[in-house]
C-alpha atoms as a PDB file:
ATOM      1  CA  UNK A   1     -20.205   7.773 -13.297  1.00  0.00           C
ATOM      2  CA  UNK A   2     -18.675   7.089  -9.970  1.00  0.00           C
ATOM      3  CA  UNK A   3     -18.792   3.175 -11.538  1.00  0.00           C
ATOM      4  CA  UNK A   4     -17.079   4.182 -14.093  1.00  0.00           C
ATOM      5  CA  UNK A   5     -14.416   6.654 -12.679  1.00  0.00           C
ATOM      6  CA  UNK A   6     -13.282   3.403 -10.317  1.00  0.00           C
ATOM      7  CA  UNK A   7     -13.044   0.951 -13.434  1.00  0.00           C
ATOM      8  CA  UNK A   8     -10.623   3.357 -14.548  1.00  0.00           C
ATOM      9  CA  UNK A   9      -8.358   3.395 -11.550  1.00  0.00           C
ATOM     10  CA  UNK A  10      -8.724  -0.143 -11.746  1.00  0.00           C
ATOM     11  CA  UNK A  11      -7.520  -0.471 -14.689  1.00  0.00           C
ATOM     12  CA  UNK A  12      -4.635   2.032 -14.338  1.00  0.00           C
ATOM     13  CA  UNK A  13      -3.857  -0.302 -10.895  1.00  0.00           C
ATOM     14  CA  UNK A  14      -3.242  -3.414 -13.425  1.00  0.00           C
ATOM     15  CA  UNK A  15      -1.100  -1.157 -15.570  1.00  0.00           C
ATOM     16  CA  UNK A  16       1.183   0.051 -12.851  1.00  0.00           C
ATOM     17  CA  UNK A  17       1.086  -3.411 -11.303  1.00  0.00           C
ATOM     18  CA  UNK A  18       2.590  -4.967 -14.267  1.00  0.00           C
ATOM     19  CA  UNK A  19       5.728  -3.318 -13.686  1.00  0.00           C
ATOM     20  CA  UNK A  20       6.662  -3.469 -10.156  1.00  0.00           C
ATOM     21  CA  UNK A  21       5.727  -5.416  -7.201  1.00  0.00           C
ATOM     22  CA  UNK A  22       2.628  -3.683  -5.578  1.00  0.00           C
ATOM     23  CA  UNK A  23      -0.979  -4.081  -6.292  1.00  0.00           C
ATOM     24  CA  UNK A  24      -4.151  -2.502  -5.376  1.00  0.00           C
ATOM     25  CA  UNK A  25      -6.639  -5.141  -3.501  1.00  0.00           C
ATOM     26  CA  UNK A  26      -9.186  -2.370  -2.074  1.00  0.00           C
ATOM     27  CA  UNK A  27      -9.717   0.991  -2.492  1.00  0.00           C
ATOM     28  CA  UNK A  28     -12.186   2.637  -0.299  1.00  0.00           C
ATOM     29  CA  UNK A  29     -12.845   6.799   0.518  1.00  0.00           C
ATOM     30  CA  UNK A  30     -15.246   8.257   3.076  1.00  0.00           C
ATOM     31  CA  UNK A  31     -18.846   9.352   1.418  1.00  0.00           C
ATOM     32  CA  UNK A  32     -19.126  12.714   2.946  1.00  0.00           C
ATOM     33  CA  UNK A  33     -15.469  13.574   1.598  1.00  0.00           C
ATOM     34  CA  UNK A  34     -14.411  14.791  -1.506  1.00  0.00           C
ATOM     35  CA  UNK A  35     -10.992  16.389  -0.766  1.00  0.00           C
ATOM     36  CA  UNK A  36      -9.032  16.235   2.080  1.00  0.00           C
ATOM     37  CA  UNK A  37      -5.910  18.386   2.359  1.00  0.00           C
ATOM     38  CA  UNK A  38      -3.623  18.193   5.377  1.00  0.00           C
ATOM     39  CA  UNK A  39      -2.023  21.319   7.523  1.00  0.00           C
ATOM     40  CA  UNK A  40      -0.082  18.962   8.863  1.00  0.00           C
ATOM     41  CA  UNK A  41       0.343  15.074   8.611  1.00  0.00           C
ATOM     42  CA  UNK A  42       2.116  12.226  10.662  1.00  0.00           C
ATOM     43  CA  UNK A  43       3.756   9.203   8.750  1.00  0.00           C
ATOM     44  CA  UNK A  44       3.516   6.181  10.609  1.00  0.00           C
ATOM     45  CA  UNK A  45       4.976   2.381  10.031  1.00  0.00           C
ATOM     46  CA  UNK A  46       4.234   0.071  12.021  1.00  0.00           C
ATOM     47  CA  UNK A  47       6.217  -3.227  11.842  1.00  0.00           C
ATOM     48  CA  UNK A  48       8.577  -4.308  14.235  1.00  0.00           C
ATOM     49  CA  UNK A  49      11.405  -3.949  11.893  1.00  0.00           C
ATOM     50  CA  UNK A  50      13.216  -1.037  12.774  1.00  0.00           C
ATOM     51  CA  UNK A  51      15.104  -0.313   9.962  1.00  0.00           C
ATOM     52  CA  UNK A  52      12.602  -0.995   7.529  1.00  0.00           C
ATOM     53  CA  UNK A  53      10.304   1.266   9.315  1.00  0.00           C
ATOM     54  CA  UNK A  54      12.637   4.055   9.548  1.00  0.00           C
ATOM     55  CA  UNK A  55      13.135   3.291   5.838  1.00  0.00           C
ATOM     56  CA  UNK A  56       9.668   3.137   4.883  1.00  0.00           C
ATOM     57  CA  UNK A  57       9.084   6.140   6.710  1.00  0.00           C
ATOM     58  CA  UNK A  58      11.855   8.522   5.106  1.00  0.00           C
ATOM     59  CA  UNK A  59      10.896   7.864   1.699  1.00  0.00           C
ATOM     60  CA  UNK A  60       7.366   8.058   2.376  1.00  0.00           C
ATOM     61  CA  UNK A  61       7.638  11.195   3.920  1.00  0.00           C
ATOM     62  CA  UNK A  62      10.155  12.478   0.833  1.00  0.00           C
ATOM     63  CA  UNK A  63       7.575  11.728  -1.888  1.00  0.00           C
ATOM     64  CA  UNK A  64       5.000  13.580   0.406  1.00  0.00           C
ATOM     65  CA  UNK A  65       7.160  16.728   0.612  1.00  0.00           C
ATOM     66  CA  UNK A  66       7.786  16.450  -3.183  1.00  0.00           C
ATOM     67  CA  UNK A  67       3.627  16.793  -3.749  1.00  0.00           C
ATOM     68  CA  UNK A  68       3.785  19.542  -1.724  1.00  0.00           C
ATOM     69  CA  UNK A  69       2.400  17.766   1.409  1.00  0.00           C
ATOM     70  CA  UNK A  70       3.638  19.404   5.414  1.00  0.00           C
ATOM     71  CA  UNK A  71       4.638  15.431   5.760  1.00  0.00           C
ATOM     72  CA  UNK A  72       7.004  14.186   8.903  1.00  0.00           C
ATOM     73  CA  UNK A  73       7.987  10.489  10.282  1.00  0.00           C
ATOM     74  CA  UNK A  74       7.015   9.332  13.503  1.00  0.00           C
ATOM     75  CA  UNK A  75       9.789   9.479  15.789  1.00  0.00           C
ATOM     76  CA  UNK A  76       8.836  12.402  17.807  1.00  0.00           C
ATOM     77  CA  UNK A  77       5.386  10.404  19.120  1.00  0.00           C
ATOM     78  CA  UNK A  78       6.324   6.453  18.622  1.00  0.00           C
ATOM     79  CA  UNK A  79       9.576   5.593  19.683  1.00  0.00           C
ATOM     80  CA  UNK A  80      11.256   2.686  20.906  1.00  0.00           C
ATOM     81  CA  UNK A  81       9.876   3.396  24.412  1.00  0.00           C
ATOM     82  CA  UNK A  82       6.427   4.138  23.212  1.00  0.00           C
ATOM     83  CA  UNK A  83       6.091   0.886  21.291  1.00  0.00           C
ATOM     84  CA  UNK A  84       7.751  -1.088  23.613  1.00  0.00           C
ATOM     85  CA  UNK A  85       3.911  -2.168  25.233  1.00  0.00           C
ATOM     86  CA  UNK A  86       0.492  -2.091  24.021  1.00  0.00           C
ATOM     87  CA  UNK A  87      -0.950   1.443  25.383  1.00  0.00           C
ATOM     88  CA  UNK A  88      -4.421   1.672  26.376  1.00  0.00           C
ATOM     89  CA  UNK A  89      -7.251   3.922  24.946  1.00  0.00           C
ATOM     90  CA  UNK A  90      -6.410   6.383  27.176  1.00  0.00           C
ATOM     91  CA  UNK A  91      -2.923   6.823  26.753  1.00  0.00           C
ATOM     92  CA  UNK A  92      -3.612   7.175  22.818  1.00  0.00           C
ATOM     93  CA  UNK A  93      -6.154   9.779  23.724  1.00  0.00           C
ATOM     94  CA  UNK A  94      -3.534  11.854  25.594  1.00  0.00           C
ATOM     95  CA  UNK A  95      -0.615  11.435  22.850  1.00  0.00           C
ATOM     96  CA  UNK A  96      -3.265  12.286  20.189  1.00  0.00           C
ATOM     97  CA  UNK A  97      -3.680  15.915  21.739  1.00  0.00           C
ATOM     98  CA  UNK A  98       0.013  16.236  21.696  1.00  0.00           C
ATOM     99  CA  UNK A  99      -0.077  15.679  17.907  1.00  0.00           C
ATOM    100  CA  UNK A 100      -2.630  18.516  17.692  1.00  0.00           C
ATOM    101  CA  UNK A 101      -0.569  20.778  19.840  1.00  0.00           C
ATOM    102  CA  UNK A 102       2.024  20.240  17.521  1.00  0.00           C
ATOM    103  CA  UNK A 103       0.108  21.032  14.726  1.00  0.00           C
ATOM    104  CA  UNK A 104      -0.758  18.014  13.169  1.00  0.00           C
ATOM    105  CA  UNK A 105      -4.336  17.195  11.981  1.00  0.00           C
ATOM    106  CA  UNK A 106      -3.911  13.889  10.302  1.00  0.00           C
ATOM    107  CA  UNK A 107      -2.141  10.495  10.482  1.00  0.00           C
ATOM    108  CA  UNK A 108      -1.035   8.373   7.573  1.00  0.00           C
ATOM    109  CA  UNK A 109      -0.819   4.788   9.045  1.00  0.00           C
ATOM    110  CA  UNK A 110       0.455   1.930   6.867  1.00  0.00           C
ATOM    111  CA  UNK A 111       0.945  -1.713   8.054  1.00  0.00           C
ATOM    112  CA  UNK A 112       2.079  -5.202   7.380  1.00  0.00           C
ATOM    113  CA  UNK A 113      -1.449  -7.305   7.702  1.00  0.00           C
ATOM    114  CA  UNK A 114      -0.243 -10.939   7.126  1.00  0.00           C
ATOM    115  CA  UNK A 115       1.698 -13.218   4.457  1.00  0.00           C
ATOM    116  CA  UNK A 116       0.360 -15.988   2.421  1.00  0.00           C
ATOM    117  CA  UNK A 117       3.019 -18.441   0.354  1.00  0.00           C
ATOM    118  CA  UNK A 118       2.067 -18.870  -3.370  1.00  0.00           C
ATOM    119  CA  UNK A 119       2.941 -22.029  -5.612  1.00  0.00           C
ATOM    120  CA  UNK A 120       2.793 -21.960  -9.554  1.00  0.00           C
ATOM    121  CA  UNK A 121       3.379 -24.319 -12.019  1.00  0.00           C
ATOM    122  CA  UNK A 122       6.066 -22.703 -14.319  1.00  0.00           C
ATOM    123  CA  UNK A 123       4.945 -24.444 -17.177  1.00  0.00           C
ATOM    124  CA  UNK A 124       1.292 -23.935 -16.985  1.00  0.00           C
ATOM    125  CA  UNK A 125       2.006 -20.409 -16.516  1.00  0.00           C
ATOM    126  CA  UNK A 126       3.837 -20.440 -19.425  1.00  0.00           C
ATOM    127  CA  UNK A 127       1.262 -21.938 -21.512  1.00  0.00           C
ATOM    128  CA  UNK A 128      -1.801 -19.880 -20.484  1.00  0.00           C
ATOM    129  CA  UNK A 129      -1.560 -17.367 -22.374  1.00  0.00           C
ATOM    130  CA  UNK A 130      -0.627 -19.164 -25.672  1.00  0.00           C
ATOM    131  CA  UNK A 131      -2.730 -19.854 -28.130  1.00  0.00           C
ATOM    132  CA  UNK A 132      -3.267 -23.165 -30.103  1.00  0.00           C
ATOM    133  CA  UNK A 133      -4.319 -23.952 -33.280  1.00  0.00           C
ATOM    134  CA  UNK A 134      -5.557 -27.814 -32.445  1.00  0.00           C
ATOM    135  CA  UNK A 135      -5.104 -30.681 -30.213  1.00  0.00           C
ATOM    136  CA  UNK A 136      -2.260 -31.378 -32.256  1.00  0.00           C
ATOM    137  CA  UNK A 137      -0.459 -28.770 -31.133  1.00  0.00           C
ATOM    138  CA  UNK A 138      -1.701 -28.480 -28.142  1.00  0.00           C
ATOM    139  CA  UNK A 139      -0.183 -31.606 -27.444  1.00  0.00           C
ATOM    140  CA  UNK A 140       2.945 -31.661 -28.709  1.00  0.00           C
ATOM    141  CA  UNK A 141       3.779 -28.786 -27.138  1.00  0.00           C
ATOM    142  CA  UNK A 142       2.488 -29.443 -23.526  1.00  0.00           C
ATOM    143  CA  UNK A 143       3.955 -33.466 -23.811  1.00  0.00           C
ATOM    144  CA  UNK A 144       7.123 -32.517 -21.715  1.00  0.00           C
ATOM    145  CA  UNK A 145       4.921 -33.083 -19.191  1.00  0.00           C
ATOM    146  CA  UNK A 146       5.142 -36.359 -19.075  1.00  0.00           C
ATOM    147  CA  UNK A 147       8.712 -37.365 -18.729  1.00  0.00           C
ATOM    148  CA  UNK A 148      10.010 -33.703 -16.903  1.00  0.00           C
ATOM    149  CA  UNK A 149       9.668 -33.205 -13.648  1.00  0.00           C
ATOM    150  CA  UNK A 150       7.045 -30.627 -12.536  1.00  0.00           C
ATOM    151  CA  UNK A 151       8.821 -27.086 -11.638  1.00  0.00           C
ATOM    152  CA  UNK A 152       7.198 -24.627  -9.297  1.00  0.00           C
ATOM    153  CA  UNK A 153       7.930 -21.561  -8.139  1.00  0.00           C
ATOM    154  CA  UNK A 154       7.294 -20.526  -4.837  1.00  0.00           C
ATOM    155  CA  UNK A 155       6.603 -16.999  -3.641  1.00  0.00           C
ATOM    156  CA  UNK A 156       5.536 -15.384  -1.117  1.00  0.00           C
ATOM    157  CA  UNK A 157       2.492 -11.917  -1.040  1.00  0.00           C
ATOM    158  CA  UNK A 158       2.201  -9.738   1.487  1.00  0.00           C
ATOM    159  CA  UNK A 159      -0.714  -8.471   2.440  1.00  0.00           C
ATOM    160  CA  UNK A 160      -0.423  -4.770   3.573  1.00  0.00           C
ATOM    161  CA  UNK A 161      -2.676  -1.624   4.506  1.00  0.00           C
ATOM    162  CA  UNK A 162      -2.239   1.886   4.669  1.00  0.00           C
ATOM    163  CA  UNK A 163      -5.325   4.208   6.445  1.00  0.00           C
ATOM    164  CA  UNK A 164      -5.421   8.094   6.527  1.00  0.00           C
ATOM    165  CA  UNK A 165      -7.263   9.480   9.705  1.00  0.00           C
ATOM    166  CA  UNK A 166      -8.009  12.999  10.362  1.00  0.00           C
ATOM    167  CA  UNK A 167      -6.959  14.117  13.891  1.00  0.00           C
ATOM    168  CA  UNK A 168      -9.276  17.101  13.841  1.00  0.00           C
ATOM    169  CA  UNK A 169      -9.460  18.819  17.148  1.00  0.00           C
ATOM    170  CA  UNK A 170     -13.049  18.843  16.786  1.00  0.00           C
ATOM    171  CA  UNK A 171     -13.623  15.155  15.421  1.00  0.00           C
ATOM    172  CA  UNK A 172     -12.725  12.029  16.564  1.00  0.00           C
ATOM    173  CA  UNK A 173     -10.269   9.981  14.901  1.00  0.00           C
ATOM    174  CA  UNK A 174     -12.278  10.044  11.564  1.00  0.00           C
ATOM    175  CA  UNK A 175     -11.205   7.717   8.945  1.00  0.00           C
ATOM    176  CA  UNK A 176     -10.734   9.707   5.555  1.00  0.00           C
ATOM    177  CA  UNK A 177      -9.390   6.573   3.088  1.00  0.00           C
ATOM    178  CA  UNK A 178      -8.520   3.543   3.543  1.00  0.00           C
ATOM    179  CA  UNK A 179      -6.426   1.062   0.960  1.00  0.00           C
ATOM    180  CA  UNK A 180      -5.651  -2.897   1.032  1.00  0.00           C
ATOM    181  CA  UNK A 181      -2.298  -3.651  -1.129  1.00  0.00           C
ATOM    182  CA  UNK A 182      -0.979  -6.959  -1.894  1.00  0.00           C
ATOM    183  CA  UNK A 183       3.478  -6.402  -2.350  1.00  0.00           C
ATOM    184  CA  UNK A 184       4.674  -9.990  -3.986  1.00  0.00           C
ATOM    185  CA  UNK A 185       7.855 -11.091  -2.983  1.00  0.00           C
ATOM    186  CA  UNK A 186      10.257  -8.177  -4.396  1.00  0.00           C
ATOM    187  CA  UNK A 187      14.173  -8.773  -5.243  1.00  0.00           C
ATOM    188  CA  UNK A 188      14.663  -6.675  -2.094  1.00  0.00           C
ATOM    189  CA  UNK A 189      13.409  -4.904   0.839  1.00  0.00           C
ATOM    190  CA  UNK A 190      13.988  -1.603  -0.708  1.00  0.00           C
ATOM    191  CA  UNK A 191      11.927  -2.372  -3.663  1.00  0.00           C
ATOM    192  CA  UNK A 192       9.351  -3.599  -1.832  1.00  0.00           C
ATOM    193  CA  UNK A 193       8.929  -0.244  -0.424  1.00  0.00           C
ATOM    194  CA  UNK A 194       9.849   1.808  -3.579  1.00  0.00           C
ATOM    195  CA  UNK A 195       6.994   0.110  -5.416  1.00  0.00           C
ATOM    196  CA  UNK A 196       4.372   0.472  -2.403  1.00  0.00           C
ATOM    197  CA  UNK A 197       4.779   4.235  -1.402  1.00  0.00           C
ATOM    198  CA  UNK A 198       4.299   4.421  -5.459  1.00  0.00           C
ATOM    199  CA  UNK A 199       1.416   2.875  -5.675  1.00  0.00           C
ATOM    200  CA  UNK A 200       0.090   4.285  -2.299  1.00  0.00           C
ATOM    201  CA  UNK A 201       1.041   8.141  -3.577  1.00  0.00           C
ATOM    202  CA  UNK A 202      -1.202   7.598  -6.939  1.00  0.00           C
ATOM    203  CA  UNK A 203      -3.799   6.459  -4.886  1.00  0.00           C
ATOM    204  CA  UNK A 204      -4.018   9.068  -2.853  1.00  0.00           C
ATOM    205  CA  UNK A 205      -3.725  12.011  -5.557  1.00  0.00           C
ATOM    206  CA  UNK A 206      -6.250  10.085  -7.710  1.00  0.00           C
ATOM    207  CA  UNK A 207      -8.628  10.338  -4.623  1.00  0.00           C
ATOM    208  CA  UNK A 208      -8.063  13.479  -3.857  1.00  0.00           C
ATOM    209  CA  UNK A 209      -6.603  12.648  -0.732  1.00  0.00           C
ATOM    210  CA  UNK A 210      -3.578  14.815   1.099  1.00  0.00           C
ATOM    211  CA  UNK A 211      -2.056  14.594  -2.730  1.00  0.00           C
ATOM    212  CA  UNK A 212      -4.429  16.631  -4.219  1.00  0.00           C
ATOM    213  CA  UNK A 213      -4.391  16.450  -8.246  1.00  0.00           C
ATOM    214  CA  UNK A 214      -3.176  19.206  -9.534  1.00  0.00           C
ATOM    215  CA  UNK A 215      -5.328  21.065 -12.489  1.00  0.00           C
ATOM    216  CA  UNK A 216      -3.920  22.562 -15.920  1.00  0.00           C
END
């Protein structure tokens, strides 16, 4: 069942994929956890890109508060001066019990992995999905080949991550779910992020995750 159930989110994944520029790579949810509902949560981007973060972060946290999730950004813990260094273990420990004096008992951290550049053949993508009826045909209409110079088209996929951790007072920083998405190049920053907090929002409703479906 449990097979089944993730073919089906699979599936869905492809769907949504097909029309914007997010997809699902992994999808993984703690064993002993089957729904996890936040008092509380913290949004968190981390990227170097300020604006983007802040960005990332607002609409984030709007979609949240549209679900009906107690959702905030991270200013209040991780500003400017706060990421400025690496912090030790320590320090992480201590700003972690200020987020549970404040009432928050879970962290929603997404981030920016790596990039990998992508060539295709325009033409052979073209041609891969269409059927033939014979060499003949085949071959007269793949022949262009042969006297047109090859076109590619380059792009480039992100490779991004977004991990929800519960910041129980009497837990440790437990992981809850955690989800590997691949954003390919997008016409624009902005719908690079539109199409990921999508994406990440099903996800998390269909897990039963902070979003928590919602019964008829």
């Amino acid at each position: 069942m449990k097979y089944f159930y993730t073919l089906c989110i699979l599936a869905t994944t492809l769907l949504l994929g097909s029309c914007n520029s997010s997809e699902l790579i992994e999808n993984w949810k703690n064993p002993d956890i089957e729904t996890f509902e936040a008092q509380k949560v913290l949004v968190l981007a981390m990227t170097s890109d300020v604006k983007n973060r802040e960005l990332f972060e607002k609409k984030l946290v709007d979609k949240l508060q549209e679900k009906g999730v107690n959702a905030y950004n991270s200013t209040a813990f991780f500003n400017s001066e706060f990421t400025s260094r690496p912090r030790t273990e320590e320090e992480l420990d201590n700003l972690e019990r200020e987020m549970l004096t404040e009432g928050y008992d879970a962290i929603l951290v997404s981030k920016v992995l790596g990039a990998e550049d992508k060539v295709t053949l325009v033409q052979s993508y073209r041609n891969w999905d269409k059927r033939f009826n014979g060499f003949e045909d085949d071959y007269y209409t793949s022949q262009n080949i042969y006297v047109e110079d090859e076109r590619v088209e380059k792009f480039t996929v992100y490779h991004a991550e977004s991990a929800l951790y519960c910041i129980c007072p009497t837990k440790d920083r437990e992981i809850i779910w955690k989800g590997s998405i691949d954003v390919t190049e997008p016409d624009s920053d902005r719908k690079a992020i539109k199409d990921y907090i999508n994406l990440l929002v099903w996800v998390l409703e269909e897990q039963d995750v902070l979003v928590l479906s919602q019964i008829d």
